[in-house]
PDB file of N, CA and C in Angstrom:
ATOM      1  N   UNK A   1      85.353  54.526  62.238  1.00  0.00           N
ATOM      2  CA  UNK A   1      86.593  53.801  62.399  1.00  0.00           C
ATOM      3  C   UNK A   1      86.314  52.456  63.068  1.00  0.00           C
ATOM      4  N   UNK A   2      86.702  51.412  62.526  1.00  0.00           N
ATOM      5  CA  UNK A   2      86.807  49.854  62.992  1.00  0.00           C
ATOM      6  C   UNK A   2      87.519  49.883  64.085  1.00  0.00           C
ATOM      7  N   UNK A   3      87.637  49.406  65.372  1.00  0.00           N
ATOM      8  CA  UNK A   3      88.026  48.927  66.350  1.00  0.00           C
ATOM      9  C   UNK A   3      88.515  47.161  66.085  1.00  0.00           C
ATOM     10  N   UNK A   4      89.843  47.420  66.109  1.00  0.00           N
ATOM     11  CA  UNK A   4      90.775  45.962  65.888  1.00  0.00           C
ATOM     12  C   UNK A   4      90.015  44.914  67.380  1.00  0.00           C
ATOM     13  N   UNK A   5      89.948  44.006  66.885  1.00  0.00           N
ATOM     14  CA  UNK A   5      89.138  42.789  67.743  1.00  0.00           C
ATOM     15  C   UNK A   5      90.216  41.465  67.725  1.00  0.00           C
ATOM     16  N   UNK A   6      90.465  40.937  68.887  1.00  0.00           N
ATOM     17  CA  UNK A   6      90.860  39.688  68.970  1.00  0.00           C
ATOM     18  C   UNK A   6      90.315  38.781  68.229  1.00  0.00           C
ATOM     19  N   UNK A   7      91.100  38.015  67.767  1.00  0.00           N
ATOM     20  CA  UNK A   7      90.409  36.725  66.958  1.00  0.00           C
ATOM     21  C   UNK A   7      89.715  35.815  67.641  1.00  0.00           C
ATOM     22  N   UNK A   8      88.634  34.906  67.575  1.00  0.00           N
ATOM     23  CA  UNK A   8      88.016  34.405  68.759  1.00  0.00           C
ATOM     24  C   UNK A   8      88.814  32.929  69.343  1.00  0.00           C
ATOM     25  N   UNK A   9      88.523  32.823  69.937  1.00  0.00           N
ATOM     26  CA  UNK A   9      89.231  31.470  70.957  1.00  0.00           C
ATOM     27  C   UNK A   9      88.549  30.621  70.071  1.00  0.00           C
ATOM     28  N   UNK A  10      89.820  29.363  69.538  1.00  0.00           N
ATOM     29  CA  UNK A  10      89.470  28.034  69.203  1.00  0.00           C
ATOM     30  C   UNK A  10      89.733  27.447  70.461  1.00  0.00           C
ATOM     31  N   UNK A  11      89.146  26.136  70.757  1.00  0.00           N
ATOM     32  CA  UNK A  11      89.301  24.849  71.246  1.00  0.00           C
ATOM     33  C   UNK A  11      88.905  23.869  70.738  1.00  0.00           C
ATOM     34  N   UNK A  12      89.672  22.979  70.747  1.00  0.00           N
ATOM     35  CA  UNK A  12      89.165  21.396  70.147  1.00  0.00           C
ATOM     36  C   UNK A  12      88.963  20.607  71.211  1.00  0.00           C
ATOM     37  N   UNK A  13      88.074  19.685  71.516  1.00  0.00           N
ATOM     38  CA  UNK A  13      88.092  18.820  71.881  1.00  0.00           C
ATOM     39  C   UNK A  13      88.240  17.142  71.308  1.00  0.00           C
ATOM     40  N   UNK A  14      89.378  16.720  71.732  1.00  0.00           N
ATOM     41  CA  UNK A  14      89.256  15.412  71.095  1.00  0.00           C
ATOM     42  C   UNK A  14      89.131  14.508  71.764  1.00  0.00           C
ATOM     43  N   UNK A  15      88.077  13.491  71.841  1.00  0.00           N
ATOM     44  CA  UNK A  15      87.759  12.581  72.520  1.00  0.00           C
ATOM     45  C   UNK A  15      87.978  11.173  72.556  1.00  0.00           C
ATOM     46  N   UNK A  16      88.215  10.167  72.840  1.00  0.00           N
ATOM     47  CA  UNK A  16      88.335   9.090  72.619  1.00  0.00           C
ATOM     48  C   UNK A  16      88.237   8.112  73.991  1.00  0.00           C
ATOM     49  N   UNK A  17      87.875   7.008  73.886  1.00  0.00           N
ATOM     50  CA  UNK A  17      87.522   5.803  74.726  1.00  0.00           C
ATOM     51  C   UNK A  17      88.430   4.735  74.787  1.00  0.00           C
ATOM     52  N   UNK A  18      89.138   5.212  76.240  1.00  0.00           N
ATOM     53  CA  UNK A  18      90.365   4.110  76.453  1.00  0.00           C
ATOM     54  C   UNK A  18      89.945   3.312  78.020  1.00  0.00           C
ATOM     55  N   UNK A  19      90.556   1.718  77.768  1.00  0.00           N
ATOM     56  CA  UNK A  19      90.043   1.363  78.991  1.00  0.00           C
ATOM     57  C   UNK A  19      90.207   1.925  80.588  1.00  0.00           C
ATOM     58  N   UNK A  20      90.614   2.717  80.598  1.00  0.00           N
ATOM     59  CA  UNK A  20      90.201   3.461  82.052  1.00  0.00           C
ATOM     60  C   UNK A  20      89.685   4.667  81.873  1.00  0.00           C
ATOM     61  N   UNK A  21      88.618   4.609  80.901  1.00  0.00           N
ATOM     62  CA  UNK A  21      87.478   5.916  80.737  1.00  0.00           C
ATOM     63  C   UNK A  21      87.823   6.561  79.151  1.00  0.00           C
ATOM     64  N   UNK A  22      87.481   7.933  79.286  1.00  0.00           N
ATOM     65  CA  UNK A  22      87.025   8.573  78.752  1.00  0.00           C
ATOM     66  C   UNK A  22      88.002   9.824  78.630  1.00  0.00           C
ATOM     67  N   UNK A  23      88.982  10.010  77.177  1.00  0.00           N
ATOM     68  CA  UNK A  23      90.086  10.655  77.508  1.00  0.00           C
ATOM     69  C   UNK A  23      89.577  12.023  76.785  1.00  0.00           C
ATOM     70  N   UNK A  24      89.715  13.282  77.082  1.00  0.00           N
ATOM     71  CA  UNK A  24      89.674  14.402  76.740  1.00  0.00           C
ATOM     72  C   UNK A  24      90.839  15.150  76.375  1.00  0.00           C
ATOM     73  N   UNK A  25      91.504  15.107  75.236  1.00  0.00           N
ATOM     74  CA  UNK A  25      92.883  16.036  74.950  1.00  0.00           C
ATOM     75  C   UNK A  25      92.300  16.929  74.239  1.00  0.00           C
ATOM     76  N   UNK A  26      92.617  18.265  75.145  1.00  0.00           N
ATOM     77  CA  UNK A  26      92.082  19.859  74.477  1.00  0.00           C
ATOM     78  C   UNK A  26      93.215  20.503  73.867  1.00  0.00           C
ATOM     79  N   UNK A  27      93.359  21.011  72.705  1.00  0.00           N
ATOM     80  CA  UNK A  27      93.668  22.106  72.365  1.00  0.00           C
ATOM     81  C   UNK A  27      93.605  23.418  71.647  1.00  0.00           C
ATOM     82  N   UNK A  28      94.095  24.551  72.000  1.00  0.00           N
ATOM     83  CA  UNK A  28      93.892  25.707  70.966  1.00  0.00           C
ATOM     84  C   UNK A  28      93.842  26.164  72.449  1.00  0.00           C
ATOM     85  N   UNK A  29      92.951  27.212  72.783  1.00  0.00           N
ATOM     86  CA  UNK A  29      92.519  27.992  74.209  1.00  0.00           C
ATOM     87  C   UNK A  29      91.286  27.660  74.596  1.00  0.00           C
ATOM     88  N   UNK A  30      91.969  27.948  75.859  1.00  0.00           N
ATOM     89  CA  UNK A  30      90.767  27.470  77.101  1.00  0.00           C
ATOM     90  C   UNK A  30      90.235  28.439  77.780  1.00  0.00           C
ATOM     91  N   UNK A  31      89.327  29.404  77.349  1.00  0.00           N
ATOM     92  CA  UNK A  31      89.284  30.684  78.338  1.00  0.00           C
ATOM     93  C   UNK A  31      88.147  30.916  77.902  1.00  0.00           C
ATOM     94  N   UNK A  32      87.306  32.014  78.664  1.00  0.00           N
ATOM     95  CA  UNK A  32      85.981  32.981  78.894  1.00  0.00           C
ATOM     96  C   UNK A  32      84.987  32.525  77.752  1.00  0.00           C
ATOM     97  N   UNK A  33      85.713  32.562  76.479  1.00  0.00           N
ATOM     98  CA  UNK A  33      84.689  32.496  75.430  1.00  0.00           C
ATOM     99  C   UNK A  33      84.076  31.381  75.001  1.00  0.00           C
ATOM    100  N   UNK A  34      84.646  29.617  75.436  1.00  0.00           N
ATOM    101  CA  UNK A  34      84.945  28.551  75.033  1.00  0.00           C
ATOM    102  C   UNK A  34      84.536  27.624  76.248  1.00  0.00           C
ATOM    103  N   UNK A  35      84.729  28.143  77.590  1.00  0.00           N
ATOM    104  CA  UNK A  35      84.965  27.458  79.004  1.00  0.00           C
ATOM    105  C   UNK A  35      83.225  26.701  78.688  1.00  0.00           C
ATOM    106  N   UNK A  36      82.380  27.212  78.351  1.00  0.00           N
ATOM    107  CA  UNK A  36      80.901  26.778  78.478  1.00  0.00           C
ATOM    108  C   UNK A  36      81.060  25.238  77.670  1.00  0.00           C
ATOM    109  N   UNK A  37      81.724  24.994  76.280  1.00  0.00           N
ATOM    110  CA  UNK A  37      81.783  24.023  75.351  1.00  0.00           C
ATOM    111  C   UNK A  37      82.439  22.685  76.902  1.00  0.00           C
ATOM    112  N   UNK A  38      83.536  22.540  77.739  1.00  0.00           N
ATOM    113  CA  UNK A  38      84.366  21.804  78.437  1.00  0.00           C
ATOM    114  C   UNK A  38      83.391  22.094  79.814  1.00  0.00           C
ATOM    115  N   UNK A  39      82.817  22.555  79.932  1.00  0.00           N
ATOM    116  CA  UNK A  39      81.568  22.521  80.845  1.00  0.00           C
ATOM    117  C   UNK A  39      80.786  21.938  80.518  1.00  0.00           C
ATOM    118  N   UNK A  40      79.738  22.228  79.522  1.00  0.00           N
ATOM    119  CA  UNK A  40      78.854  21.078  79.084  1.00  0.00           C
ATOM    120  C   UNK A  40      79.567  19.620  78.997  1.00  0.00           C
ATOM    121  N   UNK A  41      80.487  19.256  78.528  1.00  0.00           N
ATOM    122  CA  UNK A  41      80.947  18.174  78.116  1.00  0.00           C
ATOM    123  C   UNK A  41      80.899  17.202  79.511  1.00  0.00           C
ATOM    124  N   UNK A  42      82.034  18.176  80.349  1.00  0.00           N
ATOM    125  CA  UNK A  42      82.476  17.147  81.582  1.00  0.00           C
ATOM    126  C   UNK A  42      80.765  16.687  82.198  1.00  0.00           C
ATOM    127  N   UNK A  43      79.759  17.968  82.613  1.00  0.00           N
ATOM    128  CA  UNK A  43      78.546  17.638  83.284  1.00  0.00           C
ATOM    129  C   UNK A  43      78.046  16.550  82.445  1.00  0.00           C
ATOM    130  N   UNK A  44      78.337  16.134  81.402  1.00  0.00           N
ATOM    131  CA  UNK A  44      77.637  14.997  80.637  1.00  0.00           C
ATOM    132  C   UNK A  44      78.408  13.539  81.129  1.00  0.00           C
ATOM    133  N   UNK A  45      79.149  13.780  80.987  1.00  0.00           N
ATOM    134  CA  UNK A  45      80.666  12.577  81.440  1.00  0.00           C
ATOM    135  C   UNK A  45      80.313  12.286  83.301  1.00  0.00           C
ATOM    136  N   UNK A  46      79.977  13.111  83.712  1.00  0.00           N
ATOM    137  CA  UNK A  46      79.489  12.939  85.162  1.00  0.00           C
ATOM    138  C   UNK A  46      78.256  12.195  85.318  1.00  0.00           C
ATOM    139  N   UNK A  47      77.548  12.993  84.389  1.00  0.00           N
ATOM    140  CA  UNK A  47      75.897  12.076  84.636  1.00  0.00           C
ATOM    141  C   UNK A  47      75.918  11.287  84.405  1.00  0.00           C
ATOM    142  N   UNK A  48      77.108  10.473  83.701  1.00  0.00           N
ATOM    143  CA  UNK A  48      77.082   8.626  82.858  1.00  0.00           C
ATOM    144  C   UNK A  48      78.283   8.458  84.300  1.00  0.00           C
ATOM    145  N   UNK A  49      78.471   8.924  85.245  1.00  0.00           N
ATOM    146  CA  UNK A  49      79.813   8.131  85.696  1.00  0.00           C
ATOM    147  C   UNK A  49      80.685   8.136  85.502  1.00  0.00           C
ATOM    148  N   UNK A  50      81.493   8.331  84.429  1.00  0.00           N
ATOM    149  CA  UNK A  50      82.470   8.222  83.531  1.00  0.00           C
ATOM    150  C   UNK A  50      83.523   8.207  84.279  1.00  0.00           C
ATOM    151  N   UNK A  51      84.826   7.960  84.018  1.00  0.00           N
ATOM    152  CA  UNK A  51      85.838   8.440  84.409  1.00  0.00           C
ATOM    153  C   UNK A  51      86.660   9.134  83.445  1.00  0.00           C
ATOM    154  N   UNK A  52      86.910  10.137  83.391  1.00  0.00           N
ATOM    155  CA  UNK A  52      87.703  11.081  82.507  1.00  0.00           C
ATOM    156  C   UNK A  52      89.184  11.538  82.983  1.00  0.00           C
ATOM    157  N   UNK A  53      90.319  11.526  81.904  1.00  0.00           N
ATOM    158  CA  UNK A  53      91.263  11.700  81.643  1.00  0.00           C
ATOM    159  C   UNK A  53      91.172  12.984  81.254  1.00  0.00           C
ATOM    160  N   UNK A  54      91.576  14.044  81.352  1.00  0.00           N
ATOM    161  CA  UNK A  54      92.103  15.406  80.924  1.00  0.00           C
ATOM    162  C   UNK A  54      92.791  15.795  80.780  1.00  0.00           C
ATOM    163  N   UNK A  55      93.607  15.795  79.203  1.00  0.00           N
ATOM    164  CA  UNK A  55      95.177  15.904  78.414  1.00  0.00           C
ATOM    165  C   UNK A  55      95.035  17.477  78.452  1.00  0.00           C
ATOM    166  N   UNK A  56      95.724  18.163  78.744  1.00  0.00           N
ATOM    167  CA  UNK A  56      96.314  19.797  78.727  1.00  0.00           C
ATOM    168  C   UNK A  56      97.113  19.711  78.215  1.00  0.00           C
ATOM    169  N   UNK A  57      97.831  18.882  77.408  1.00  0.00           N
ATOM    170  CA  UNK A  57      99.016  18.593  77.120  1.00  0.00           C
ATOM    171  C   UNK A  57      99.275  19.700  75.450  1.00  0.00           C
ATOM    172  N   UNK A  58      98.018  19.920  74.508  1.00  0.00           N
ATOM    173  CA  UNK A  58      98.248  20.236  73.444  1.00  0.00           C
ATOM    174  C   UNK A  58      97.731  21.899  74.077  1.00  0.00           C
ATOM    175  N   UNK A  59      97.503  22.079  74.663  1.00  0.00           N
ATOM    176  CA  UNK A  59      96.548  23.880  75.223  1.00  0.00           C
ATOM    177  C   UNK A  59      97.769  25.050  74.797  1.00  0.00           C
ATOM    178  N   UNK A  60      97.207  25.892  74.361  1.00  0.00           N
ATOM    179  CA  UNK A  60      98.137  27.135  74.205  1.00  0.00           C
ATOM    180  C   UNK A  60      97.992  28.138  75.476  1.00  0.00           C
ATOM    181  N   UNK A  61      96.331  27.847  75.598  1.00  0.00           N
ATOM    182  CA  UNK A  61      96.242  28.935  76.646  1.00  0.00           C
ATOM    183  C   UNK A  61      95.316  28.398  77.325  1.00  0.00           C
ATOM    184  N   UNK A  62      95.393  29.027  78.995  1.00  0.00           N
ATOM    185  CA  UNK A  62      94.330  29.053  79.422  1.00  0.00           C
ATOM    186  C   UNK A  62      94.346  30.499  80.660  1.00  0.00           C
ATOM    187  N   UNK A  63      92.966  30.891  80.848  1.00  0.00           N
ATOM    188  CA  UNK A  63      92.749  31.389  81.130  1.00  0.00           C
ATOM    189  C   UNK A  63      92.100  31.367  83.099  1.00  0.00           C
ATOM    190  N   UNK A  64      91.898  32.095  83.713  1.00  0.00           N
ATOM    191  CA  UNK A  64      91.220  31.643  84.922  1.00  0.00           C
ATOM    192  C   UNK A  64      90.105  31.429  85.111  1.00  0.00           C
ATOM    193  N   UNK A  65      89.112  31.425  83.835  1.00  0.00           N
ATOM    194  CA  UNK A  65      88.238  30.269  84.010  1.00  0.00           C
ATOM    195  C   UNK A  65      88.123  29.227  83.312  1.00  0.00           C
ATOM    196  N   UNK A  66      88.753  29.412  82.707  1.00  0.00           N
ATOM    197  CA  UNK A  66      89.313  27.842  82.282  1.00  0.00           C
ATOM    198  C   UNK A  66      89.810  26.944  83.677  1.00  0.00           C
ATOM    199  N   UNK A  67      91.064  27.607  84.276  1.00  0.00           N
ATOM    200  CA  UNK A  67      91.291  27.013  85.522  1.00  0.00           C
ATOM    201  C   UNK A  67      90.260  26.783  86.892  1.00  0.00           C
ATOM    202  N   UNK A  68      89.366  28.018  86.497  1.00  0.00           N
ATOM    203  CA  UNK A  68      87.801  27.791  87.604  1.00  0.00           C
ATOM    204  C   UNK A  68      87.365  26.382  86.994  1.00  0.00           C
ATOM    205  N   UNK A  69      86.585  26.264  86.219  1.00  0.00           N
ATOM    206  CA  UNK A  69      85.892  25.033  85.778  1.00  0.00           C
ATOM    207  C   UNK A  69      87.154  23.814  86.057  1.00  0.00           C
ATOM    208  N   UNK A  70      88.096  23.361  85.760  1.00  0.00           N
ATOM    209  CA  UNK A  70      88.982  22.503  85.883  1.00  0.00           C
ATOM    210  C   UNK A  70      89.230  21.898  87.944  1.00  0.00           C
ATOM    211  N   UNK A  71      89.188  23.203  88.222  1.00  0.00           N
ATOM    212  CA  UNK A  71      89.234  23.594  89.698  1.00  0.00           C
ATOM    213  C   UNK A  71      87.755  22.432  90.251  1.00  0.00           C
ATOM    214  N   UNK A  72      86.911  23.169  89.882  1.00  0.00           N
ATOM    215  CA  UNK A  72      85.488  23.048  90.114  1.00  0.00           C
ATOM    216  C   UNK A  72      85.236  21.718  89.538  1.00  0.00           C
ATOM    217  N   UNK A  73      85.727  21.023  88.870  1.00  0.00           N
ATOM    218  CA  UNK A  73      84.887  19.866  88.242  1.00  0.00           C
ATOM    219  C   UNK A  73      85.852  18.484  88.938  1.00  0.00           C
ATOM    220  N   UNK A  74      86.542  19.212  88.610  1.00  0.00           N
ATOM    221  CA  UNK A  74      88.150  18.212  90.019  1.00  0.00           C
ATOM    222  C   UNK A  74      87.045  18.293  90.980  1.00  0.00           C
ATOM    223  N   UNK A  75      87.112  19.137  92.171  1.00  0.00           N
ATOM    224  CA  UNK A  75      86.515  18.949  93.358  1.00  0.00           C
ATOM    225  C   UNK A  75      84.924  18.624  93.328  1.00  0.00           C
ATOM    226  N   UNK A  76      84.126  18.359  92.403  1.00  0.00           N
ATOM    227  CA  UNK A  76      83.029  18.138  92.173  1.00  0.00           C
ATOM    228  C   UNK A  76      83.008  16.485  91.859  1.00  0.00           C
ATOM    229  N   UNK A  77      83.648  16.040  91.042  1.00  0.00           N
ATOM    230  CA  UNK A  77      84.401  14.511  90.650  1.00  0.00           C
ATOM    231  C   UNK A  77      84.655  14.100  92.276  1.00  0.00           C
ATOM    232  N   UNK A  78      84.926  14.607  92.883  1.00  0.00           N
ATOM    233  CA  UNK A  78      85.670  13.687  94.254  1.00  0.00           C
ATOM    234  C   UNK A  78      84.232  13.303  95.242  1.00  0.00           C
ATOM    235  N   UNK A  79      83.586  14.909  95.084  1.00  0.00           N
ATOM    236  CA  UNK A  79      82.467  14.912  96.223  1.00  0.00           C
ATOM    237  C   UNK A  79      81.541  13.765  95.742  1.00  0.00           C
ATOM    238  N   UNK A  80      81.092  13.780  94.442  1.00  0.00           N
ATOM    239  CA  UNK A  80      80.424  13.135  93.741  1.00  0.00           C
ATOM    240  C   UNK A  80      80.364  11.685  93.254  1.00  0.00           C
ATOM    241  N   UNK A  81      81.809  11.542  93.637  1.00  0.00           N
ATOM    242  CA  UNK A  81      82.006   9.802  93.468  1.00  0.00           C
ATOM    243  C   UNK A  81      82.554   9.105  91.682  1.00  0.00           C
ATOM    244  N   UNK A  82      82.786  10.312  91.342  1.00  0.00           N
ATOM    245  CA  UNK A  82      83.101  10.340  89.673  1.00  0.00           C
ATOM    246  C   UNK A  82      84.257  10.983  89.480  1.00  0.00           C
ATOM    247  N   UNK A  83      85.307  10.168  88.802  1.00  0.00           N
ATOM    248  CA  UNK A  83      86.815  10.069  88.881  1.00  0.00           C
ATOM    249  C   UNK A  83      86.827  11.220  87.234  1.00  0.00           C
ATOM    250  N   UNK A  84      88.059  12.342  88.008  1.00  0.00           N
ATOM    251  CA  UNK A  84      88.990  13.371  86.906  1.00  0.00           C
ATOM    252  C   UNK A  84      90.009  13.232  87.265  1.00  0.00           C
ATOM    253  N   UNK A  85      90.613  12.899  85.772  1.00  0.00           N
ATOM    254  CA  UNK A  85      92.329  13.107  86.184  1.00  0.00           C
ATOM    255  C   UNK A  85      92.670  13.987  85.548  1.00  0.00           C
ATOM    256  N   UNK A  86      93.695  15.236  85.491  1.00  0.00           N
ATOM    257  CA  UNK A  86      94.434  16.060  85.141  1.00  0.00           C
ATOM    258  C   UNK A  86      95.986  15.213  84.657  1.00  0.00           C
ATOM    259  N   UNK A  87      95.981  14.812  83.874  1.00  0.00           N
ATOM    260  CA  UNK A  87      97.215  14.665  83.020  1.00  0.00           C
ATOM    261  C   UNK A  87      98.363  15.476  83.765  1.00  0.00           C
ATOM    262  N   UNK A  88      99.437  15.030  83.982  1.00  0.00           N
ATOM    263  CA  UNK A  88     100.706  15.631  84.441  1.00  0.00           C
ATOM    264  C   UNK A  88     101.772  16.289  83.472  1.00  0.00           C
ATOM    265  N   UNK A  89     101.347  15.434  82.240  1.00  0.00           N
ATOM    266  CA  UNK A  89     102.030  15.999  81.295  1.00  0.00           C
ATOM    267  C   UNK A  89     101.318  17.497  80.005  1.00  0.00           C
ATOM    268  N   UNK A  90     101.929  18.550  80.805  1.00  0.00           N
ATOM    269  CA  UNK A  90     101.224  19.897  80.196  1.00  0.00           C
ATOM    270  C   UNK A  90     102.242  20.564  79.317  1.00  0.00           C
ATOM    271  N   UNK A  91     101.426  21.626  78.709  1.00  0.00           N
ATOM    272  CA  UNK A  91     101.958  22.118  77.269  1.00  0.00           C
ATOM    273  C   UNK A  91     102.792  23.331  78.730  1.00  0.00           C
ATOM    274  N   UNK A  92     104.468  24.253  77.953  1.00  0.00           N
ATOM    275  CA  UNK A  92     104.592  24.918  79.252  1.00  0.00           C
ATOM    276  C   UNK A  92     103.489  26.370  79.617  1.00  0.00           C
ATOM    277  N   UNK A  93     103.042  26.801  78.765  1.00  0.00           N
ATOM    278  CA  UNK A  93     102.161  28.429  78.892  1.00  0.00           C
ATOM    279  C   UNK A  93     101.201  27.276  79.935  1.00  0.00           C
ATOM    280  N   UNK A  94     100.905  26.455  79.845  1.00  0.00           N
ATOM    281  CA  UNK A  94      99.755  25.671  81.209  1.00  0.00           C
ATOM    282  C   UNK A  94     100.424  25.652  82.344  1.00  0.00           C
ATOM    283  N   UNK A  95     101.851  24.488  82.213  1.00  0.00           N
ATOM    284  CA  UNK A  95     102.082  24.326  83.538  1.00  0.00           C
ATOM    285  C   UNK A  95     102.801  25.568  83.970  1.00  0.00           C
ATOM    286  N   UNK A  96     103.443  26.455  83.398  1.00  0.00           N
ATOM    287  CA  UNK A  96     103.331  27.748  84.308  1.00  0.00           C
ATOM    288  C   UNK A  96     102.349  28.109  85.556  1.00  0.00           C
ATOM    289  N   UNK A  97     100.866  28.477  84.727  1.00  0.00           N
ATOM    290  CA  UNK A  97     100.070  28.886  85.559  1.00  0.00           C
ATOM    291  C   UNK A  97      99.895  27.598  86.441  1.00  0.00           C
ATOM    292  N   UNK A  98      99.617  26.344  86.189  1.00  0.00           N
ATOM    293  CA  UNK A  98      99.165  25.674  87.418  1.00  0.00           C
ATOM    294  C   UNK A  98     100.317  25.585  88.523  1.00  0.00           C
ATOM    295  N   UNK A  99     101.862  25.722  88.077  1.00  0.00           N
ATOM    296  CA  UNK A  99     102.966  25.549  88.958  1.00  0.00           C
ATOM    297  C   UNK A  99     102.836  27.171  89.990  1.00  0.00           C
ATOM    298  N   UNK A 100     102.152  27.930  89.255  1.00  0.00           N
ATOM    299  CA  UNK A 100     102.361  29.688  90.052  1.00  0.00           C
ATOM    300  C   UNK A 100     100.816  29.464  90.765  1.00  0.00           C
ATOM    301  N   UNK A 101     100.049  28.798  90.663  1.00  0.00           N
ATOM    302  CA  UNK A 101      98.486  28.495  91.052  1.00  0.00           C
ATOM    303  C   UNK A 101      98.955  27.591  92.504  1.00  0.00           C
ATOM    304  N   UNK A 102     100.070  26.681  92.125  1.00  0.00           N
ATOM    305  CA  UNK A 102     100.487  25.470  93.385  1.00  0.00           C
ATOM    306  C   UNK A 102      98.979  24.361  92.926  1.00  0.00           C
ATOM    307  N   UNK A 103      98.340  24.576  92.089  1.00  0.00           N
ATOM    308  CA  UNK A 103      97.473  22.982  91.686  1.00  0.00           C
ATOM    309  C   UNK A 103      98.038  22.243  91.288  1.00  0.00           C
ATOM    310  N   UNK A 104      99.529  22.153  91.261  1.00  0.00           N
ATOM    311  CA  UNK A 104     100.497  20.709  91.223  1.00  0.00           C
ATOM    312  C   UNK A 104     100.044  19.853  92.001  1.00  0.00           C
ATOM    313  N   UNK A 105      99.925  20.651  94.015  1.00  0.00           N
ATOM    314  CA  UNK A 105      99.523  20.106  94.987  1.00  0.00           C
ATOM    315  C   UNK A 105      98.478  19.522  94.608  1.00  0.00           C
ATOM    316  N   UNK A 106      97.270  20.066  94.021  1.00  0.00           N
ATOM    317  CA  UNK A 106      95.655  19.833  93.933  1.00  0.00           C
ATOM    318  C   UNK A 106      95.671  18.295  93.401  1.00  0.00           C
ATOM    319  N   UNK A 107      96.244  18.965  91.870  1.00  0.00           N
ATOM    320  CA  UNK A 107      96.422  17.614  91.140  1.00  0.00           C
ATOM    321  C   UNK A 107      97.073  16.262  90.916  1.00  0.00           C
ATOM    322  N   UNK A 108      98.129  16.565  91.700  1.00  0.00           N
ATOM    323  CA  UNK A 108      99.601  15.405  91.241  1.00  0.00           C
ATOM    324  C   UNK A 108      99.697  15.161  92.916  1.00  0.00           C
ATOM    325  N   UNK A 109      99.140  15.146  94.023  1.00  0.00           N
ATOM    326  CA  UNK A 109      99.374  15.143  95.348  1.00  0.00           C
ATOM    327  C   UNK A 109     100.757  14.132  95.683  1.00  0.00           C
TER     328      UNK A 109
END
């Protein structure tokens, strides 16, 4: 007997180069299976300096490590001297969790 399986997590990343950096609008899901693809990316965007924009705006889902890495690369960007912004404007299944998380505070101070 087959055991029914979740379909696997898409994410897109779409990238583009606007004059105050380097904009990242993700969508599809952001979780466990995918988090490594937006990990590699940002550690690359760090090693050039970059300043990155991070649209949540199109996300269906995310997951808590999705929100670990986001967490982690925010406070890594500050220590480090290399600017992340979290977009204010989120899809609602996101800003749920970040409004029940309180990283409104983190992000939007």
């Amino acid at each position: 007997m087959r055991v029914p399986t979740d379909p696997p997590s898409i994410l897109e990343i779409h990238e583009t180069l606007e004059p105050a950096g380097v904009r990242l609008r993700l969508s599809g899901e952001l979780d466990v299976a995918v988090v490594g693809r937006l990990h590699d990316r940002l550690k690359s965007l760090a090693r050039t300096g970059e300043s990155v924009q991070l649209d949540l705006s199109d996300l269906s889902f995310i997951d808590s490590s999705g929100l670990n890495l986001i967490i982690t690369a925010f406070r890594e960007a500050q220590r480090d001297g290399w600017e992340l912004h979290v977009e204010p404007n989120l899809s609602p299944p996101v800003r749920k969790v970040v409004m029940m998380m309180g990283l409104d505070e983190v992000f939007w101070p």
